[in-house]
C-alpha atoms as a PDB file:
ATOM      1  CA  UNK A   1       0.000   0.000   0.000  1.00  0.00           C
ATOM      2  CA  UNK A   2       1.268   3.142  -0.655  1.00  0.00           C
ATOM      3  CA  UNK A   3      -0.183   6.789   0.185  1.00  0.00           C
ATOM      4  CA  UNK A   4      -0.940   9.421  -2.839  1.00  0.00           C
ATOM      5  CA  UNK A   5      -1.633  13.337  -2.043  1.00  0.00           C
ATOM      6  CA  UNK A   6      -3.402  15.335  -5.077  1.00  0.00           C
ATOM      7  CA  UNK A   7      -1.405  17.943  -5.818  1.00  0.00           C
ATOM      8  CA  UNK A   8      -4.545  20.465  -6.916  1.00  0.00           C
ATOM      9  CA  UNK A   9      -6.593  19.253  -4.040  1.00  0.00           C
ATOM     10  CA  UNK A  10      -4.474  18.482  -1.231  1.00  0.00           C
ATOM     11  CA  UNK A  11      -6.474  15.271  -0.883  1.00  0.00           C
ATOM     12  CA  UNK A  12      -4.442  12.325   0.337  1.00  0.00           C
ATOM     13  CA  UNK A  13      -5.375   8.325  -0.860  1.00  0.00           C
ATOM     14  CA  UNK A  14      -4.120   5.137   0.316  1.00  0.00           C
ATOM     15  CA  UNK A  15      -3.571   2.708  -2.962  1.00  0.00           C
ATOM     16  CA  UNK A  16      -2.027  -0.461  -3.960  1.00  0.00           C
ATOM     17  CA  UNK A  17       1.305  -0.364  -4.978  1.00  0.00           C
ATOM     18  CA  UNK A  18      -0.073  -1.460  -8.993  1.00  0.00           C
ATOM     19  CA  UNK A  19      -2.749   1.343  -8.916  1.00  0.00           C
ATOM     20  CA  UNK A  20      -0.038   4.325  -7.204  1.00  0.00           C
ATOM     21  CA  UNK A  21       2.683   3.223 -10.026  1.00  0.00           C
ATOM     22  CA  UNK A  22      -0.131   4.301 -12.585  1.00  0.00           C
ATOM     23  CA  UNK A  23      -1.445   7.110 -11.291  1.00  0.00           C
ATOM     24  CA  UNK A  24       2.270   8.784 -10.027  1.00  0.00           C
ATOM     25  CA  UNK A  25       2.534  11.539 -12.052  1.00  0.00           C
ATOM     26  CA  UNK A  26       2.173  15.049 -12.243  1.00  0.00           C
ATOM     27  CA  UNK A  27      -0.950  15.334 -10.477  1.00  0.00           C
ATOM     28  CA  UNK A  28      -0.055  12.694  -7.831  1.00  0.00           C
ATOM     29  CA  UNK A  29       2.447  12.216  -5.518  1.00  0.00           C
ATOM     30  CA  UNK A  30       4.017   9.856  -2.959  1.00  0.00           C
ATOM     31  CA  UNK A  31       3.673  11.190   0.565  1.00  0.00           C
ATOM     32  CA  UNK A  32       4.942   9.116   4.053  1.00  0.00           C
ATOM     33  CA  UNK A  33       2.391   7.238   5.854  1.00  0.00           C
ATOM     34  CA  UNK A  34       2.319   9.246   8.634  1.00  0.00           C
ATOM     35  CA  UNK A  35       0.968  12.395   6.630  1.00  0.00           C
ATOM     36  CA  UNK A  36      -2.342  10.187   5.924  1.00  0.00           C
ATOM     37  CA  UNK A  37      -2.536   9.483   9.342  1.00  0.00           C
ATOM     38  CA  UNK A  38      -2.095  13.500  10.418  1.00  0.00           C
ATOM     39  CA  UNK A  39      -5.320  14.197   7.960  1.00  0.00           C
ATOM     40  CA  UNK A  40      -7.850  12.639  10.102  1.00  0.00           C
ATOM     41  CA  UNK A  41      -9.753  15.256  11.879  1.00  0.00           C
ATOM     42  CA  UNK A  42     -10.323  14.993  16.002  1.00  0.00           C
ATOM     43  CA  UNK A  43     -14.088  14.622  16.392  1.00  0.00           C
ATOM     44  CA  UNK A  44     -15.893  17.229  17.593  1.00  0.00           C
ATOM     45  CA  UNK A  45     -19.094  18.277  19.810  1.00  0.00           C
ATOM     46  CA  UNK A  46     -21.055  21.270  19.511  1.00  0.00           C
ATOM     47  CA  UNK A  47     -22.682  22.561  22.752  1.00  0.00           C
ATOM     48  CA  UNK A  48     -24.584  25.542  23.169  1.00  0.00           C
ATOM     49  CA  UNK A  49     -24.457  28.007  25.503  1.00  0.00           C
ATOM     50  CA  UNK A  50     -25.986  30.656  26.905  1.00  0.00           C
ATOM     51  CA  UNK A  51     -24.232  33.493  24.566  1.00  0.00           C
ATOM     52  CA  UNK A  52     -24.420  31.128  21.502  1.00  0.00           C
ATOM     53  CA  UNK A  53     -22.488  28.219  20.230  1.00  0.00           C
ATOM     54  CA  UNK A  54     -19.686  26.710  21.791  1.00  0.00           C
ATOM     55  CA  UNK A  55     -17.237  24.686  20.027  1.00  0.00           C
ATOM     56  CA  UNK A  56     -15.370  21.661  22.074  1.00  0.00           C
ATOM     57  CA  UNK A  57     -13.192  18.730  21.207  1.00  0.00           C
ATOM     58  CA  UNK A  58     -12.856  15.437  21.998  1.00  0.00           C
ATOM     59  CA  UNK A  59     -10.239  13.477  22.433  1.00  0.00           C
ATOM     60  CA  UNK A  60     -10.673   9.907  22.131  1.00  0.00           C
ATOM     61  CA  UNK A  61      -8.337   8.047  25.147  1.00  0.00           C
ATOM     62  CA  UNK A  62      -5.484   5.447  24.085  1.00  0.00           C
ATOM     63  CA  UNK A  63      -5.997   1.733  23.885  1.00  0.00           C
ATOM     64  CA  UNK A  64      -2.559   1.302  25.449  1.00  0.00           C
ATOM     65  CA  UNK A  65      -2.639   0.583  28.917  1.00  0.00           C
ATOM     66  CA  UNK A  66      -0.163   2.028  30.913  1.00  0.00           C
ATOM     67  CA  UNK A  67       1.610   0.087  33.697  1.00  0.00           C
END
């Protein structure tokens, strides 16, 4: 698997290695695995408040337990 960011769009894929050889090119490029992982946005709650809407993030907690 390899990862391909759009070069107009920003947008980053996650491809086979067959399909990323074909489309590598001047629109595409190769970017490291952990740049696809940075693109995932935190999820988010929106409370309201008295003055008017408040935004708030959550962070979801590790699966590694610490001993």
């Amino acid at each position: 698997m390899k990862c391909l960011k759009n070069v107009k769009t920003g947008n980053i894929i996650r491809v086979d290695e067959k399909q990323a050889y074909q489309m590598a090119g001047s629109q595409w490029m190769y970017v490291p695995k952990s740049e696809w992982r940075g693109v995932k946005e935190p999820e988010t709650v929106v409370t309201h408040d008295m003055g008017g809407p408040v935004e708030t993030k959550v962070e979801k907690k590790s699966k590694k337990v610490s001993k």
